[in-house]
C-alpha atoms as a PDB file:
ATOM      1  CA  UNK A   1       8.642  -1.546  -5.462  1.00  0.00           C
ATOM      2  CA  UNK A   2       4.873  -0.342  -6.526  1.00  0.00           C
ATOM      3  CA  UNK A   3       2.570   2.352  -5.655  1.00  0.00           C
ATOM      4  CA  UNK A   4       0.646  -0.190  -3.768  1.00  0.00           C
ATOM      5  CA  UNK A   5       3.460  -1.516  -1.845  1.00  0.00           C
ATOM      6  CA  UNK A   6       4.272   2.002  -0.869  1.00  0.00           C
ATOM      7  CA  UNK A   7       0.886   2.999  -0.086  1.00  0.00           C
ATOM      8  CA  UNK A   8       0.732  -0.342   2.320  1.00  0.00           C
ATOM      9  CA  UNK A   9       3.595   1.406   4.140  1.00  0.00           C
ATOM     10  CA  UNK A  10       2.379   4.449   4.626  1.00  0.00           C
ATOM     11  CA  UNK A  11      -1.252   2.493   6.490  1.00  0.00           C
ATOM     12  CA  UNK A  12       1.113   0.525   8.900  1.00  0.00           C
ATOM     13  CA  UNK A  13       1.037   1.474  12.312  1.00  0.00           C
ATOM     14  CA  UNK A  14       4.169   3.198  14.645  1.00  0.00           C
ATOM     15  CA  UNK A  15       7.374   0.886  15.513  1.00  0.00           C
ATOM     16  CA  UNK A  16       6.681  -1.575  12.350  1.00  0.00           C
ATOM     17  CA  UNK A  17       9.760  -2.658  10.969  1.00  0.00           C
ATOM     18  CA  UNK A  18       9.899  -2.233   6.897  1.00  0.00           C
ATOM     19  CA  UNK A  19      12.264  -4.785   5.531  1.00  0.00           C
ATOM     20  CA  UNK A  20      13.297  -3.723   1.468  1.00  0.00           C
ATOM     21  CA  UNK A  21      15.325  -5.652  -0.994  1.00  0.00           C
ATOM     22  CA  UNK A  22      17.379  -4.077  -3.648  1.00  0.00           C
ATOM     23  CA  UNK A  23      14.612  -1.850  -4.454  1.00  0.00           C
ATOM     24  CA  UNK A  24      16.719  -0.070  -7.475  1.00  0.00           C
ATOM     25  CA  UNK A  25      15.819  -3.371  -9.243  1.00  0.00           C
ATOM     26  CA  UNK A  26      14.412  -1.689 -12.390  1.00  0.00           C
ATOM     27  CA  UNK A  27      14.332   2.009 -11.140  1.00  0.00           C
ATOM     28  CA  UNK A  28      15.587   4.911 -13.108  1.00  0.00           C
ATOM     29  CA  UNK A  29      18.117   6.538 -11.777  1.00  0.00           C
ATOM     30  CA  UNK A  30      16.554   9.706 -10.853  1.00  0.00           C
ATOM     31  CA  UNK A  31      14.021   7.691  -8.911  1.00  0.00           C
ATOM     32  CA  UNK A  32      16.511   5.875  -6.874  1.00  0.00           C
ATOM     33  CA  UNK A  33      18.267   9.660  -5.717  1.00  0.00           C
ATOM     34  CA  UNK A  34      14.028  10.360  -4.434  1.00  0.00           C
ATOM     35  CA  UNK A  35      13.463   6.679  -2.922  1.00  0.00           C
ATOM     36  CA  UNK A  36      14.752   7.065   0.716  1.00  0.00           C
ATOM     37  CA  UNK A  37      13.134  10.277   1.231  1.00  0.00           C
ATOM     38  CA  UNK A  38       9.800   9.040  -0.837  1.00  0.00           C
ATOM     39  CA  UNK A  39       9.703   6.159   1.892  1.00  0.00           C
ATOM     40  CA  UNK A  40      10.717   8.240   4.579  1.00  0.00           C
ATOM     41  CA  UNK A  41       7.830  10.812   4.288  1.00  0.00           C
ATOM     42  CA  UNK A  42       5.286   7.590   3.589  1.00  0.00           C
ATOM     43  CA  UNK A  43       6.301   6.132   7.082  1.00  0.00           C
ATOM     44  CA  UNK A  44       4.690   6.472  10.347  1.00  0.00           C
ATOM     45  CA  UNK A  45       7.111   7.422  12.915  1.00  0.00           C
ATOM     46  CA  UNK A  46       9.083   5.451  15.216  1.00  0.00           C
ATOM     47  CA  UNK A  47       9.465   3.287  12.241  1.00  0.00           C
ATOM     48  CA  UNK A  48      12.480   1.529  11.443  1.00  0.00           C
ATOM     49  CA  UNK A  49      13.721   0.671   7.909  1.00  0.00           C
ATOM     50  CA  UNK A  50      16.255  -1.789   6.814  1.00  0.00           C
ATOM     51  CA  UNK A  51      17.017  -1.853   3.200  1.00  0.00           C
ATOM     52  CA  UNK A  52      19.580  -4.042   1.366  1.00  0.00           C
ATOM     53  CA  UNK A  53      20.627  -2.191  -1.307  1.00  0.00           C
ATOM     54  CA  UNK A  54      24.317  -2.055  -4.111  1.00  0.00           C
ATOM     55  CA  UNK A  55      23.146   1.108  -4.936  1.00  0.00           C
ATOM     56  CA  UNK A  56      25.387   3.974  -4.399  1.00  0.00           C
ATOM     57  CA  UNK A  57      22.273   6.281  -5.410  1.00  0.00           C
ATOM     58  CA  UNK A  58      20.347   4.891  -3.100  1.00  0.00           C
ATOM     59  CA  UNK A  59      23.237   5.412  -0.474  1.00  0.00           C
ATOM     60  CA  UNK A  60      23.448   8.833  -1.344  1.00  0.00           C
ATOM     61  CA  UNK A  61      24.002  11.284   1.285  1.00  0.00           C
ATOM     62  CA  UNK A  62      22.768   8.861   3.856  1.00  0.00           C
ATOM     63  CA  UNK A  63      26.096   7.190   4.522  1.00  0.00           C
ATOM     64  CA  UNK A  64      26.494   8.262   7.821  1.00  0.00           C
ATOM     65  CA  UNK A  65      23.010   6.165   8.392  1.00  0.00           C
ATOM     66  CA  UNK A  66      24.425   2.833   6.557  1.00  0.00           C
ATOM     67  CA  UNK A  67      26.072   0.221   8.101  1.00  0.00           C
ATOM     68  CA  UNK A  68      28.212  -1.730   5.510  1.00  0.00           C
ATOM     69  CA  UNK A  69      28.399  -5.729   6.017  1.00  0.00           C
ATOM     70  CA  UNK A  70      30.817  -7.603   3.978  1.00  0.00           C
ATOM     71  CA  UNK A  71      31.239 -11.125   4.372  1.00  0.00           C
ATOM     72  CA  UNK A  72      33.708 -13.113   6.824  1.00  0.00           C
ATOM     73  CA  UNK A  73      36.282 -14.692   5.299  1.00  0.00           C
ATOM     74  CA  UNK A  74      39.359 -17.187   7.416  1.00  0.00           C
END
């Protein structure tokens, strides 16, 4: 995720929904431990964000925030 793309969040108006993919794809570690809280300062409020993620970085100290889907199996 860019600069741009994160400045185009941070212009969007109250109750958007902000949709992210895997957005530790080439980030450095460090910068995946600042993301949620980089994003969550950027955002209007009443905003919702759903982020797929495999990062336990990301995850952090936001688990109680994360609901975990695995896949259905018979």
């Amino acid at each position: 995720m860019n600069s741009f793309n994160l400045f185009k969040i941070s212009r969007q108006k109250s109750g958007t929904i902000f949709i992210i993919d895997e957005p530790e794809l080439s980030l450095h570690p460090k910068w995946q431990e600042d993301f949620l809280a980089a994003v969550e300062a950027l955002t209007p409020k009443n905003t919702q964000l759903i982020i797929a993620t495999h990062s336990p970085i990301i995850v952090g100290n936001n688990a109680d925030y994360c609901k975990v889907l695995l896949p259905y199996n018979n």
